[in-house]
PDB file of N, CA and C in Angstrom:
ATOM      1  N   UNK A   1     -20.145  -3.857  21.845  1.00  0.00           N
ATOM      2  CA  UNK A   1     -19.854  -4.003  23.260  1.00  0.00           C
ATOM      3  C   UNK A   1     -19.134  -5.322  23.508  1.00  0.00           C
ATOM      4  N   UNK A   2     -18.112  -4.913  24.389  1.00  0.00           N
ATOM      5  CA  UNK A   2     -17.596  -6.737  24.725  1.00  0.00           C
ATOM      6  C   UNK A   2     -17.877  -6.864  26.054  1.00  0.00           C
ATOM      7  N   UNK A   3     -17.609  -8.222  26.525  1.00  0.00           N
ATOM      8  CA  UNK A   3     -18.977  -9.279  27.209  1.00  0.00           C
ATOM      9  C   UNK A   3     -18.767  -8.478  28.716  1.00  0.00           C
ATOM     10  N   UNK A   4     -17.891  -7.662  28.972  1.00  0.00           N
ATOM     11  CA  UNK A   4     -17.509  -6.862  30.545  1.00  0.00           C
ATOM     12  C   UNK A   4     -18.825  -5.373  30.255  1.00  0.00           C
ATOM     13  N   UNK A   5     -18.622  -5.158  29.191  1.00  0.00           N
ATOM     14  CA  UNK A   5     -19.602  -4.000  28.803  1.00  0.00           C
ATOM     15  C   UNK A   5     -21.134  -4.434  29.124  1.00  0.00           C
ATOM     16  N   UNK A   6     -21.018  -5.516  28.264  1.00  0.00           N
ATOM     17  CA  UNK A   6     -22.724  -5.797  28.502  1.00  0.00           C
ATOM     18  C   UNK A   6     -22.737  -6.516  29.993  1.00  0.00           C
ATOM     19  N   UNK A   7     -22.108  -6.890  30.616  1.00  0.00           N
ATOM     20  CA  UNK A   7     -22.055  -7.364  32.113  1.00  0.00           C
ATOM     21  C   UNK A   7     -22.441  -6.613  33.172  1.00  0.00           C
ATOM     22  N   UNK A   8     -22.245  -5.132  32.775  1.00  0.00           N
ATOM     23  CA  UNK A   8     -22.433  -4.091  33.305  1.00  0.00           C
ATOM     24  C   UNK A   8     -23.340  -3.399  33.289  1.00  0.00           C
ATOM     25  N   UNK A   9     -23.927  -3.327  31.897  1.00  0.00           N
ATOM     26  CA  UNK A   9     -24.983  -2.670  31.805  1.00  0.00           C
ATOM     27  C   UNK A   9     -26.016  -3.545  32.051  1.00  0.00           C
ATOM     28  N   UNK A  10     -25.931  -4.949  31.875  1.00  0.00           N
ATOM     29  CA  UNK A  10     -26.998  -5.566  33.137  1.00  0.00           C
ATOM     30  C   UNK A  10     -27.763  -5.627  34.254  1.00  0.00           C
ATOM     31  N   UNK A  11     -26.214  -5.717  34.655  1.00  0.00           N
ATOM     32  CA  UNK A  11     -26.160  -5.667  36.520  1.00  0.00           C
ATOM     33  C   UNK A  11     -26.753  -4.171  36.852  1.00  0.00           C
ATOM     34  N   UNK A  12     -26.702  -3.238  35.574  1.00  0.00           N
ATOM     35  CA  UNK A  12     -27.234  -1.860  36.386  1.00  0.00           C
ATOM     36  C   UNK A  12     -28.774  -2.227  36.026  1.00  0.00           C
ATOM     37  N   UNK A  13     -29.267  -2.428  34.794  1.00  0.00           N
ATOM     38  CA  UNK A  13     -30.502  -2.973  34.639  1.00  0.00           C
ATOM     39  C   UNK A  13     -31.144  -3.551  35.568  1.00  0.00           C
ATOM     40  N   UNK A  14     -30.663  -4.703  35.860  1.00  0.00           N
ATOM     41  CA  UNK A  14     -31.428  -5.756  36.961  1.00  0.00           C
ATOM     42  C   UNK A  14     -31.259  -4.457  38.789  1.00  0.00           C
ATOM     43  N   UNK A  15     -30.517  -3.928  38.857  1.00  0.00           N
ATOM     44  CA  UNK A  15     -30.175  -3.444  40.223  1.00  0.00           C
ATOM     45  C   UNK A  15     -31.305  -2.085  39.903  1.00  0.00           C
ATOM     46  N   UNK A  16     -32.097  -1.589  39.241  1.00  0.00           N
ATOM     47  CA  UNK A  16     -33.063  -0.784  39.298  1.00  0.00           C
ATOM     48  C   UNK A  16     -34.369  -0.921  38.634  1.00  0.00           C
ATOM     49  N   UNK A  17     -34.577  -1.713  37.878  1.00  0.00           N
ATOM     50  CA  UNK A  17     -36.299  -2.077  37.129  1.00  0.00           C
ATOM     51  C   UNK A  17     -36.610  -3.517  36.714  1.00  0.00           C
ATOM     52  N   UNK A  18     -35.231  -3.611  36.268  1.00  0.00           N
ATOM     53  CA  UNK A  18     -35.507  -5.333  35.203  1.00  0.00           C
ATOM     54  C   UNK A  18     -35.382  -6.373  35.809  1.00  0.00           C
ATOM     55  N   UNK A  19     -36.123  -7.446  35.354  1.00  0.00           N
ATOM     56  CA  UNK A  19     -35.763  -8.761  36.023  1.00  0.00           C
ATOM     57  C   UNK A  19     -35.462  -9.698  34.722  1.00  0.00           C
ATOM     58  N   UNK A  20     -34.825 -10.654  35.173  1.00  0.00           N
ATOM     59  CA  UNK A  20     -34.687 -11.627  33.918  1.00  0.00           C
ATOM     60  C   UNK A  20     -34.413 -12.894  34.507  1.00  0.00           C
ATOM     61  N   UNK A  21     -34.645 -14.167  33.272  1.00  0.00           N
ATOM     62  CA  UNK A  21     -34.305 -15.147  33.060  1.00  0.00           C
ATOM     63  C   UNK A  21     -33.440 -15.475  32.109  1.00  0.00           C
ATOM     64  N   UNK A  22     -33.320 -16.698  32.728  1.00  0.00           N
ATOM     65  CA  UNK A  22     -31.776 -17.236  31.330  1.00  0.00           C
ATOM     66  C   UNK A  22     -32.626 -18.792  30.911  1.00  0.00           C
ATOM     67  N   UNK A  23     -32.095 -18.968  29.666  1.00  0.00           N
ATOM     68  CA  UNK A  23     -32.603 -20.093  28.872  1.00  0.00           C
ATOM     69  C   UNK A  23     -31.372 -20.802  28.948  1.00  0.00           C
ATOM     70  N   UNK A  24     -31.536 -21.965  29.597  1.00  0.00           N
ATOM     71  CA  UNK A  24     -30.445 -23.208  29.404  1.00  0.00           C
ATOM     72  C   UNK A  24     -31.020 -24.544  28.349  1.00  0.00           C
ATOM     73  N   UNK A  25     -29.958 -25.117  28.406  1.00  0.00           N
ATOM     74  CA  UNK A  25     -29.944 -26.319  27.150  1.00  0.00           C
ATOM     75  C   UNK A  25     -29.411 -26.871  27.274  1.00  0.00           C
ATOM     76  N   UNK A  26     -29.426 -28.028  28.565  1.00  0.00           N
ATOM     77  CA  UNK A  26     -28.938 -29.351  29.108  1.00  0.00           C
ATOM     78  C   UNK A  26     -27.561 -28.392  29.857  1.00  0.00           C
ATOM     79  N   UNK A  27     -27.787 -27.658  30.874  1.00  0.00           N
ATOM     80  CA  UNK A  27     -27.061 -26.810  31.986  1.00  0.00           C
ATOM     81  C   UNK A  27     -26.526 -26.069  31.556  1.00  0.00           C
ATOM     82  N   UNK A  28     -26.247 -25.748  30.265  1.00  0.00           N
ATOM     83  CA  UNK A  28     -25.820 -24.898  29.503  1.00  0.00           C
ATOM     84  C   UNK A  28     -26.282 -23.539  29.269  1.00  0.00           C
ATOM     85  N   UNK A  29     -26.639 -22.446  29.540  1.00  0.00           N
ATOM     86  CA  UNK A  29     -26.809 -20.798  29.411  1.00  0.00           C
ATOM     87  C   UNK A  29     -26.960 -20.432  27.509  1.00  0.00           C
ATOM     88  N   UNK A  30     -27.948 -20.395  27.413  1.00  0.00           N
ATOM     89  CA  UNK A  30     -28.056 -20.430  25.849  1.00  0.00           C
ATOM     90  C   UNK A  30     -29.056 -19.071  25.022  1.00  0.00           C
ATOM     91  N   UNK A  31     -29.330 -18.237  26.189  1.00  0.00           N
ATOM     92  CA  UNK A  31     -30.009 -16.992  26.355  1.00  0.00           C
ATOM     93  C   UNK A  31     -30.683 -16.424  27.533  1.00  0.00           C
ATOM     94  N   UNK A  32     -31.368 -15.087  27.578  1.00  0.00           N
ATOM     95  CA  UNK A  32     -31.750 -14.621  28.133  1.00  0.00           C
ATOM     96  C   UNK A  32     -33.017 -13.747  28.008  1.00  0.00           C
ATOM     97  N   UNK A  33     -34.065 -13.551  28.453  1.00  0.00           N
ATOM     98  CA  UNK A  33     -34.939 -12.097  28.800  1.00  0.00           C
ATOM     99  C   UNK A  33     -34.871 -11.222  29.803  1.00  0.00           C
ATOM    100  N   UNK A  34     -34.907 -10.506  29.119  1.00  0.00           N
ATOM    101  CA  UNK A  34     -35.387  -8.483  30.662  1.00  0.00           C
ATOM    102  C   UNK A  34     -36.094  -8.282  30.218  1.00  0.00           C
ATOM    103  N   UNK A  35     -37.196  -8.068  31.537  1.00  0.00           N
ATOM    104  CA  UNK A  35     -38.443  -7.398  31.255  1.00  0.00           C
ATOM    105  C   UNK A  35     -38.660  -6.688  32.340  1.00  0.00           C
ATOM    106  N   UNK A  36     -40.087  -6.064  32.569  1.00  0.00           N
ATOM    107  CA  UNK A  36     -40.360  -6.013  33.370  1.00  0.00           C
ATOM    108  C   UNK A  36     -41.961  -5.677  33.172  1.00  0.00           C
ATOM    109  N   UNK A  37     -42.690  -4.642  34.205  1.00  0.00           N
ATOM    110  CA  UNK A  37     -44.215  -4.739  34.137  1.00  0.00           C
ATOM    111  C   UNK A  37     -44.017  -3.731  32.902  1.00  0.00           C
ATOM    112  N   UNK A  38     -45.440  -3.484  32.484  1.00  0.00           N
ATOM    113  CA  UNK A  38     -45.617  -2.494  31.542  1.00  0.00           C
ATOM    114  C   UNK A  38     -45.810  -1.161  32.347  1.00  0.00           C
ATOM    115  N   UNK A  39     -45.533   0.056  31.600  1.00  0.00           N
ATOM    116  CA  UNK A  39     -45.853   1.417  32.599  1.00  0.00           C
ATOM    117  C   UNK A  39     -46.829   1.391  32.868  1.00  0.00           C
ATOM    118  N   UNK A  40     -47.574   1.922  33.903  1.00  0.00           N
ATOM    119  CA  UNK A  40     -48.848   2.141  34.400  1.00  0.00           C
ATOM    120  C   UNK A  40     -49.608   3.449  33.046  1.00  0.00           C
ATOM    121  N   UNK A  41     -48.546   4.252  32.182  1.00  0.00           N
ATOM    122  CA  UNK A  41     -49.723   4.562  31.260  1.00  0.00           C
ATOM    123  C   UNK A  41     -49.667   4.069  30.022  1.00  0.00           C
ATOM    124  N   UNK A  42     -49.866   2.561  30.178  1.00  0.00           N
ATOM    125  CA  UNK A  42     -49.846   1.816  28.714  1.00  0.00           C
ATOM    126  C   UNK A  42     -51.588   1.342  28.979  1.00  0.00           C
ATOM    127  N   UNK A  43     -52.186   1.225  28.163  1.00  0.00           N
ATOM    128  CA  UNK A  43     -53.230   0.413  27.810  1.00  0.00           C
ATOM    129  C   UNK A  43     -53.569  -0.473  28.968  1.00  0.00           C
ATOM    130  N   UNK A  44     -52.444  -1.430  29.062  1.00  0.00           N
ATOM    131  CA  UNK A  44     -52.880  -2.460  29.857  1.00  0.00           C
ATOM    132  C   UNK A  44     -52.030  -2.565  31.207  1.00  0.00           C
ATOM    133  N   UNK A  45     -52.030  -1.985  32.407  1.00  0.00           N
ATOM    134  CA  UNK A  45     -50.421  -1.998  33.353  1.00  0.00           C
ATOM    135  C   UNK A  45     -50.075  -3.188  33.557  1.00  0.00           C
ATOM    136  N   UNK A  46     -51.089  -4.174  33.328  1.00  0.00           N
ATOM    137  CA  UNK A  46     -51.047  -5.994  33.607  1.00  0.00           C
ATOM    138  C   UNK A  46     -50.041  -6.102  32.741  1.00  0.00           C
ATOM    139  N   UNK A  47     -49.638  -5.393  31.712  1.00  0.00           N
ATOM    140  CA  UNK A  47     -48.779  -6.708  30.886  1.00  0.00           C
ATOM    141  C   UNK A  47     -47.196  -6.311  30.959  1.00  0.00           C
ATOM    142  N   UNK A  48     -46.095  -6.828  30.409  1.00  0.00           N
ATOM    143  CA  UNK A  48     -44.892  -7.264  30.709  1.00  0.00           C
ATOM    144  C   UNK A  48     -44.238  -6.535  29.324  1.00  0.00           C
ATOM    145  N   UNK A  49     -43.682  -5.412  29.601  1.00  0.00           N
ATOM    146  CA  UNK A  49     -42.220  -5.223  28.388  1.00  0.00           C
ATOM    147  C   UNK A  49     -41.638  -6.233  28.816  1.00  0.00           C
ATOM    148  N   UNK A  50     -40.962  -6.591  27.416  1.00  0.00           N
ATOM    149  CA  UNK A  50     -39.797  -7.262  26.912  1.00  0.00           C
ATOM    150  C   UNK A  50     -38.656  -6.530  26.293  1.00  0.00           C
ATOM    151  N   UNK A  51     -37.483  -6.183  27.259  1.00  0.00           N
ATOM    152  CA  UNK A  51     -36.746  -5.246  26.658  1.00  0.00           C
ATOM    153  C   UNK A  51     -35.786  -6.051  26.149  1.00  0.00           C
ATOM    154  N   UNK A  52     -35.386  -6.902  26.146  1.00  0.00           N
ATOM    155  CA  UNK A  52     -34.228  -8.196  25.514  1.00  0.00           C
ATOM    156  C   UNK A  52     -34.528  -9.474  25.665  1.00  0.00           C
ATOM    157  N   UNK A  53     -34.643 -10.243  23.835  1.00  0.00           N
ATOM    158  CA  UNK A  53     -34.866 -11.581  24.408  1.00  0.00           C
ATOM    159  C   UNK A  53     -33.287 -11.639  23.529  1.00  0.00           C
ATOM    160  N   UNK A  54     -32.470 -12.392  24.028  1.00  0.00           N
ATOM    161  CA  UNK A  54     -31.194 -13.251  23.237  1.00  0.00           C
ATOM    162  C   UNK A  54     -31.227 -14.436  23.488  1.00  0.00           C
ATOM    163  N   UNK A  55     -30.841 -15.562  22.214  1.00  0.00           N
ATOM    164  CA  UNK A  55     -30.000 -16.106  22.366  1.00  0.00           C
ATOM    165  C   UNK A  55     -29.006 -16.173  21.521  1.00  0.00           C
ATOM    166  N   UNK A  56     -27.759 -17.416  21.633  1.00  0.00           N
ATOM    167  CA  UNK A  56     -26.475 -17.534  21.790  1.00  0.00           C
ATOM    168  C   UNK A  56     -26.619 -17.641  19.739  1.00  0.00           C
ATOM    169  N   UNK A  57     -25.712 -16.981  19.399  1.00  0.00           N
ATOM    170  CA  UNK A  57     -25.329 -17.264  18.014  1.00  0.00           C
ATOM    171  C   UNK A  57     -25.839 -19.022  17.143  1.00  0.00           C
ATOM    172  N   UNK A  58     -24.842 -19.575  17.619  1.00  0.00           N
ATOM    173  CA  UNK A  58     -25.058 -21.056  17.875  1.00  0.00           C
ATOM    174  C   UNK A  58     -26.205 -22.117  17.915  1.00  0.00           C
ATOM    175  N   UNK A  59     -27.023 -21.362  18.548  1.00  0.00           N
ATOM    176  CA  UNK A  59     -28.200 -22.010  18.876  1.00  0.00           C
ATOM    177  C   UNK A  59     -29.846 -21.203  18.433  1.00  0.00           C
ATOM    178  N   UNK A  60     -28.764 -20.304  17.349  1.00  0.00           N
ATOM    179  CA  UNK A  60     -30.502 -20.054  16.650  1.00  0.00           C
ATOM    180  C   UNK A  60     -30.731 -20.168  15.378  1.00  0.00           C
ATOM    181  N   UNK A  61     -31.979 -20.143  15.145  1.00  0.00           N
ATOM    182  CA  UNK A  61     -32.856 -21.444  14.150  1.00  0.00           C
ATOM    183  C   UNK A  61     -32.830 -23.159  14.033  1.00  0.00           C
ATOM    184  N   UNK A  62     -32.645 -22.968  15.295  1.00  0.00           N
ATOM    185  CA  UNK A  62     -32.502 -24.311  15.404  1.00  0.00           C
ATOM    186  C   UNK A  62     -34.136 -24.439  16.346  1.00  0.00           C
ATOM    187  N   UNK A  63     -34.716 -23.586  16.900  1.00  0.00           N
ATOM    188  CA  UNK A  63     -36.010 -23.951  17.631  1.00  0.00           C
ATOM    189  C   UNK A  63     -36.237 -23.549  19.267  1.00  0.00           C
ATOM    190  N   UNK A  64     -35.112 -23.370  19.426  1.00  0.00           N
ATOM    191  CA  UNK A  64     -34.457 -22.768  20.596  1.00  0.00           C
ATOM    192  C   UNK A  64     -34.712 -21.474  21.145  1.00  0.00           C
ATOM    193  N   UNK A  65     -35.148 -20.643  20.371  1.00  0.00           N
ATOM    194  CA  UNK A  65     -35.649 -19.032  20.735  1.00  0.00           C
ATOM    195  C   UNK A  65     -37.235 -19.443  20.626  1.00  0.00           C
ATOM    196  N   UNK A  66     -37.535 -20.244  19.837  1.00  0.00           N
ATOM    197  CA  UNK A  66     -39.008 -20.115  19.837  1.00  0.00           C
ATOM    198  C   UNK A  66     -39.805 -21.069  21.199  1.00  0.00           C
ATOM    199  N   UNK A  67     -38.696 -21.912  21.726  1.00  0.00           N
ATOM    200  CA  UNK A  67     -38.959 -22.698  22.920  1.00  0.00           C
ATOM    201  C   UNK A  67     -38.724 -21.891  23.795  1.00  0.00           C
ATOM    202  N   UNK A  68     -37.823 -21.352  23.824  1.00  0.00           N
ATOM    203  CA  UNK A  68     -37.646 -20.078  25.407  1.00  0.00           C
ATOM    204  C   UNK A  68     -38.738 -19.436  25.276  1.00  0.00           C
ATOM    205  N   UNK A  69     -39.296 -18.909  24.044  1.00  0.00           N
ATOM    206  CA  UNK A  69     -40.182 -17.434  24.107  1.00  0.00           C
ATOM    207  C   UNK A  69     -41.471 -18.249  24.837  1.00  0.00           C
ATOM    208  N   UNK A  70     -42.303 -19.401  24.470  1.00  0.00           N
ATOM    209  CA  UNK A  70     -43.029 -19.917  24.984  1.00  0.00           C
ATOM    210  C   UNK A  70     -42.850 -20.520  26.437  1.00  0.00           C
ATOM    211  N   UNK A  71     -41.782 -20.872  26.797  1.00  0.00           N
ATOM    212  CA  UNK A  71     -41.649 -21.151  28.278  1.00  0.00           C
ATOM    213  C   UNK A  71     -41.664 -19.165  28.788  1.00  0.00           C
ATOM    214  N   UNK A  72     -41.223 -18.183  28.231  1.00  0.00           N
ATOM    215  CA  UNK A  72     -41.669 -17.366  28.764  1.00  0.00           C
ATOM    216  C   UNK A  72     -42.712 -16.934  28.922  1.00  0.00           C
ATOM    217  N   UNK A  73     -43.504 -16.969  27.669  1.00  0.00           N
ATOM    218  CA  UNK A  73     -45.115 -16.442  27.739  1.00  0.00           C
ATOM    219  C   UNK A  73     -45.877 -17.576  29.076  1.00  0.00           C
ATOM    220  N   UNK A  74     -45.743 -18.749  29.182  1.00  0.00           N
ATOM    221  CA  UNK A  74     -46.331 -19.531  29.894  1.00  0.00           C
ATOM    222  C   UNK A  74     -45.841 -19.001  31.488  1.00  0.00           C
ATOM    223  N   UNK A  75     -44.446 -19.149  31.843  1.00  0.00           N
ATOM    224  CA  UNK A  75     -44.199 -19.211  33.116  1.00  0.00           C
ATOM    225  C   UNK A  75     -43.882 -17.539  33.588  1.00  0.00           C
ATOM    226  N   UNK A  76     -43.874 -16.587  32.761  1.00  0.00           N
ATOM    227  CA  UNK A  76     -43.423 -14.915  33.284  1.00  0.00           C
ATOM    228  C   UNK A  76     -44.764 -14.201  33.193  1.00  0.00           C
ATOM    229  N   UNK A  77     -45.186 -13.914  31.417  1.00  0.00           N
ATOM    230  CA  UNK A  77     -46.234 -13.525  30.851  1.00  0.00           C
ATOM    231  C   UNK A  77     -47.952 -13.843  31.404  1.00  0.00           C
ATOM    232  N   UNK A  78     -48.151 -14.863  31.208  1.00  0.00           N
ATOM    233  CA  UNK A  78     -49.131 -16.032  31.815  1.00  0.00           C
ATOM    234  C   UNK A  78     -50.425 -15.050  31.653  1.00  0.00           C
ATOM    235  N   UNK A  79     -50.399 -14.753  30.129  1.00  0.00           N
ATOM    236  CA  UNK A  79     -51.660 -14.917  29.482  1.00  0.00           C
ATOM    237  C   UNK A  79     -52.327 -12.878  29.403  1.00  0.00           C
ATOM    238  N   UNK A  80     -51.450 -12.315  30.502  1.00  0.00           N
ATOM    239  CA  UNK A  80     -50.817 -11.055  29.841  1.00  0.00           C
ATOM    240  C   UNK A  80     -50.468 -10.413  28.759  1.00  0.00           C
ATOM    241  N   UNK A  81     -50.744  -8.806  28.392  1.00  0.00           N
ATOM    242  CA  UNK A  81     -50.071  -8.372  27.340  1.00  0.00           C
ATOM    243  C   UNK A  81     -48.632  -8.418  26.780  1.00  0.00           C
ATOM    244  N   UNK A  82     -47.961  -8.702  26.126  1.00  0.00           N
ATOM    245  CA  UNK A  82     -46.840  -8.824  25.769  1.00  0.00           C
ATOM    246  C   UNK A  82     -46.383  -7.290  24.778  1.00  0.00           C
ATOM    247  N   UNK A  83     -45.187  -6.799  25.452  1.00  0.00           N
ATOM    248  CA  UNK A  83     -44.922  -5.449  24.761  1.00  0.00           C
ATOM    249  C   UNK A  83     -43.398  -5.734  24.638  1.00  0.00           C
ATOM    250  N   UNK A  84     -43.083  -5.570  23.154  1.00  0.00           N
ATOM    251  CA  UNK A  84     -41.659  -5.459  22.886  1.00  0.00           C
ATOM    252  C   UNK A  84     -41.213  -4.277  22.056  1.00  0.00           C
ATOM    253  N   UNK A  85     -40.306  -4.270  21.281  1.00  0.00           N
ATOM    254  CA  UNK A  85     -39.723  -3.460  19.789  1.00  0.00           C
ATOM    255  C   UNK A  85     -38.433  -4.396  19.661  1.00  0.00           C
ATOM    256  N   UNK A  86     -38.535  -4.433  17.904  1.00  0.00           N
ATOM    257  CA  UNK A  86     -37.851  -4.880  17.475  1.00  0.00           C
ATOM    258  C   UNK A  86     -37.154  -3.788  15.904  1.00  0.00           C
ATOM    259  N   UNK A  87     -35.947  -3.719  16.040  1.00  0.00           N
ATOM    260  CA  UNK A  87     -35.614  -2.223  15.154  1.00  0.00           C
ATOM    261  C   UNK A  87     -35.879  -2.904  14.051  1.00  0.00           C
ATOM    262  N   UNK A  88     -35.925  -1.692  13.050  1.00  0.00           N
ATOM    263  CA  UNK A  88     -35.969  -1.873  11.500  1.00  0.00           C
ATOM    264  C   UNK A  88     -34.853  -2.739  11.408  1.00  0.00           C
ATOM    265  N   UNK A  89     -33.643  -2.444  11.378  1.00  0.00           N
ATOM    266  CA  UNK A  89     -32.319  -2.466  11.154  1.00  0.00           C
ATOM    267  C   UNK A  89     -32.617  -4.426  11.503  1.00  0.00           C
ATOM    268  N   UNK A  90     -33.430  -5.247  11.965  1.00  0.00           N
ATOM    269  CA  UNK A  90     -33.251  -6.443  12.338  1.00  0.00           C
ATOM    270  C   UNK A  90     -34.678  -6.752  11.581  1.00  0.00           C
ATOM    271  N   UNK A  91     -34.626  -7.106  10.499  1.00  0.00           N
ATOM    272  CA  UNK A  91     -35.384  -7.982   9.871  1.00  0.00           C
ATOM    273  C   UNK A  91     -35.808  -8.868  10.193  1.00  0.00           C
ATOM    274  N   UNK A  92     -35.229 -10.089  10.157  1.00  0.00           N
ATOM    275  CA  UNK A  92     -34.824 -11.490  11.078  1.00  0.00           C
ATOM    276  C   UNK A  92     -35.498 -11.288  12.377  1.00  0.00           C
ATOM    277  N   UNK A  93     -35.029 -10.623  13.290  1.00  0.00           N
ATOM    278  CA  UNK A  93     -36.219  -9.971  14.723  1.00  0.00           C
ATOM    279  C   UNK A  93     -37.539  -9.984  14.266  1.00  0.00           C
ATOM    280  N   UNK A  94     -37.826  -9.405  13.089  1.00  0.00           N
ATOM    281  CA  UNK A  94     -39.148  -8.908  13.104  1.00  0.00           C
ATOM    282  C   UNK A  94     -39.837 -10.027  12.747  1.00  0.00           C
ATOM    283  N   UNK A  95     -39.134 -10.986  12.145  1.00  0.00           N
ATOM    284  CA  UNK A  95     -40.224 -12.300  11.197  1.00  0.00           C
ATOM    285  C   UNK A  95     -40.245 -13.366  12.473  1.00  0.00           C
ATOM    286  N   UNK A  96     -39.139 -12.931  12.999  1.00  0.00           N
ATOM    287  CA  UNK A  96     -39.107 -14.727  14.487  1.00  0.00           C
ATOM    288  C   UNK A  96     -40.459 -14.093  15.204  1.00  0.00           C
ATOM    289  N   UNK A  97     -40.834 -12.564  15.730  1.00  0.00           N
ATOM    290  CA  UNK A  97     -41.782 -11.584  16.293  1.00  0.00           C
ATOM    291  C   UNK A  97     -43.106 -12.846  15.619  1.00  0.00           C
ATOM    292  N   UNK A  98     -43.179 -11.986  14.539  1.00  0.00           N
ATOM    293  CA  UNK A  98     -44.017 -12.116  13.786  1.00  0.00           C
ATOM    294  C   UNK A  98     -44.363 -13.809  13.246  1.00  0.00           C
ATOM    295  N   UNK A  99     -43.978 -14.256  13.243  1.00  0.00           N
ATOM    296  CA  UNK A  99     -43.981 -15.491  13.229  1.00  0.00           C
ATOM    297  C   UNK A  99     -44.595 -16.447  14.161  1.00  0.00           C
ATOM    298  N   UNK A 100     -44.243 -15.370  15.659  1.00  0.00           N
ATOM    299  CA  UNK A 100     -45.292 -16.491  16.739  1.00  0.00           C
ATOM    300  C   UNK A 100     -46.306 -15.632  16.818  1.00  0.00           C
ATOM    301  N   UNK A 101     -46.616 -14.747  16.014  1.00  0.00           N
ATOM    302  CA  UNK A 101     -48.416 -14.274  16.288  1.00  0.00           C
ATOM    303  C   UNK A 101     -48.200 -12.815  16.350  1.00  0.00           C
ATOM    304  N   UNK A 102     -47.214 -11.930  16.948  1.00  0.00           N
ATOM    305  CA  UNK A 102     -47.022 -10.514  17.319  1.00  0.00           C
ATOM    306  C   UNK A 102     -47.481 -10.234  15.633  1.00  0.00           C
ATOM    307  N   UNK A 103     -47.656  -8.557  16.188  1.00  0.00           N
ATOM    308  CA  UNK A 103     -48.045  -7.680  15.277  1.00  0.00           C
ATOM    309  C   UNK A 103     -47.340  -6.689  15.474  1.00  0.00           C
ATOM    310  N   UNK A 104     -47.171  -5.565  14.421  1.00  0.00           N
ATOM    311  CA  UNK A 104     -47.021  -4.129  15.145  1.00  0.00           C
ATOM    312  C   UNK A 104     -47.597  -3.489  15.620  1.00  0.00           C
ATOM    313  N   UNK A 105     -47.378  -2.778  16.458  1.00  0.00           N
ATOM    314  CA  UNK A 105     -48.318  -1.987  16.963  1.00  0.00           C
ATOM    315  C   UNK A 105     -48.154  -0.396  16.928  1.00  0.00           C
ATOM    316  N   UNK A 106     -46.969   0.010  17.152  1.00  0.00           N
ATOM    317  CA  UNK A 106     -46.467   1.090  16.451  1.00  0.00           C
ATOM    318  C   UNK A 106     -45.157   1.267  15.926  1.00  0.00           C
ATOM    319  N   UNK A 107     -44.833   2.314  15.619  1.00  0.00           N
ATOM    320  CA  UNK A 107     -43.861   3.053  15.195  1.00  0.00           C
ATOM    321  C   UNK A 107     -43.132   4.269  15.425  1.00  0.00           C
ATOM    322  N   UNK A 108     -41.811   3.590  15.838  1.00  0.00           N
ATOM    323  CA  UNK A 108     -40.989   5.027  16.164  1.00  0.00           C
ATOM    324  C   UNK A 108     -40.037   6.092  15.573  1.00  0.00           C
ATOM    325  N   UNK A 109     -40.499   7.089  15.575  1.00  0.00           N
ATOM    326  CA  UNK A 109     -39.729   7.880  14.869  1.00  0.00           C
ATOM    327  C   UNK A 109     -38.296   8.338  15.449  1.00  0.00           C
ATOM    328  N   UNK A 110     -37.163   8.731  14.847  1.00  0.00           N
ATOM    329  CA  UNK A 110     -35.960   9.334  15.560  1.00  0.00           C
ATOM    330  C   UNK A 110     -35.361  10.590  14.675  1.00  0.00           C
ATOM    331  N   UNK A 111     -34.446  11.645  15.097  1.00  0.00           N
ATOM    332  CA  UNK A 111     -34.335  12.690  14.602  1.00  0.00           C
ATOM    333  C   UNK A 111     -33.167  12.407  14.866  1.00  0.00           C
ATOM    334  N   UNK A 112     -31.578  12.124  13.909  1.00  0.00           N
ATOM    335  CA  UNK A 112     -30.307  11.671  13.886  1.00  0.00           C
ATOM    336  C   UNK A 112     -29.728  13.860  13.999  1.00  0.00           C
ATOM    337  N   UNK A 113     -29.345  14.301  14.944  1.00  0.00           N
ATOM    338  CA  UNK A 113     -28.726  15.702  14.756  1.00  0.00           C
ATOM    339  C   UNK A 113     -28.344  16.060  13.836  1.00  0.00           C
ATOM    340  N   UNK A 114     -27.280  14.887  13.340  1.00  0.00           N
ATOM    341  CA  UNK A 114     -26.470  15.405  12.292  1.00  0.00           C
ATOM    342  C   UNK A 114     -27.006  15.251  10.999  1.00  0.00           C
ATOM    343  N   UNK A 115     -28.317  14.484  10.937  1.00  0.00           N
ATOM    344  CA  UNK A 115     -28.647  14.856   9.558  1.00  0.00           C
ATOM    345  C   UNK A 115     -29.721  15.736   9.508  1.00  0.00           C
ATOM    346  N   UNK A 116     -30.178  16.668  10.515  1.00  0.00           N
ATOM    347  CA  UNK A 116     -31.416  17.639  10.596  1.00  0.00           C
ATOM    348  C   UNK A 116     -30.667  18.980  10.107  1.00  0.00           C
TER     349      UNK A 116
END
């Protein structure tokens, strides 16, 4: 997707369920989260999907995703369930996850047409 694509599919995001924040770094825009509540038939309706955390190429592993994620859990989350997915296909996703404490919790299956 280029940056008009994902601009779009934002703005439709945020204009019907999602809300988000952006992570700056001395006024600078250096990522983002969408979330929103969890469905009312999850386990817990108190807690918060996380449908996108990014940040900027540039500015990761440097400490920077793991400082946003905690200013999120503190100031969005606030002591709430936390519900994400992170694909197979992103390794790297799964260990930064996993790394501040997440677990799995499940697993999704998919049925590709063309190879059934």
């Amino acid at each position: 997707m280029d940056l008009e694509e994902i601009e779009v599919r934002l703005r439709r995001w945020l204009s019907v369920h999602y809300d988000a924040v952006v992570f700056e770094l001395r006024s600078e825009p250096i990522g983002y989260a969408l979330y929103r509540p969890t469905d009312a038939d999850m386990n817990n309706p108190d807690g918060i999907y996380l449908r996108q955390f990014f940040i900027a190429r540039g500015h990761r592993r440097l400490g920077h995703g793991s400082t946003a994620i905690r200013l999120f859990l503190d100031q969005v989350v606030r002591g709430r369930r936390l519900v994400l997915e992170a694909l197979n296909s992103n390794p790297a996703g799964q260990a930064f996850w996993r790394s501040l404490g997440m677990r799995a919790y499940s697993v999704t299956f998919e049925l590709d047409p063309d190879a059934a």
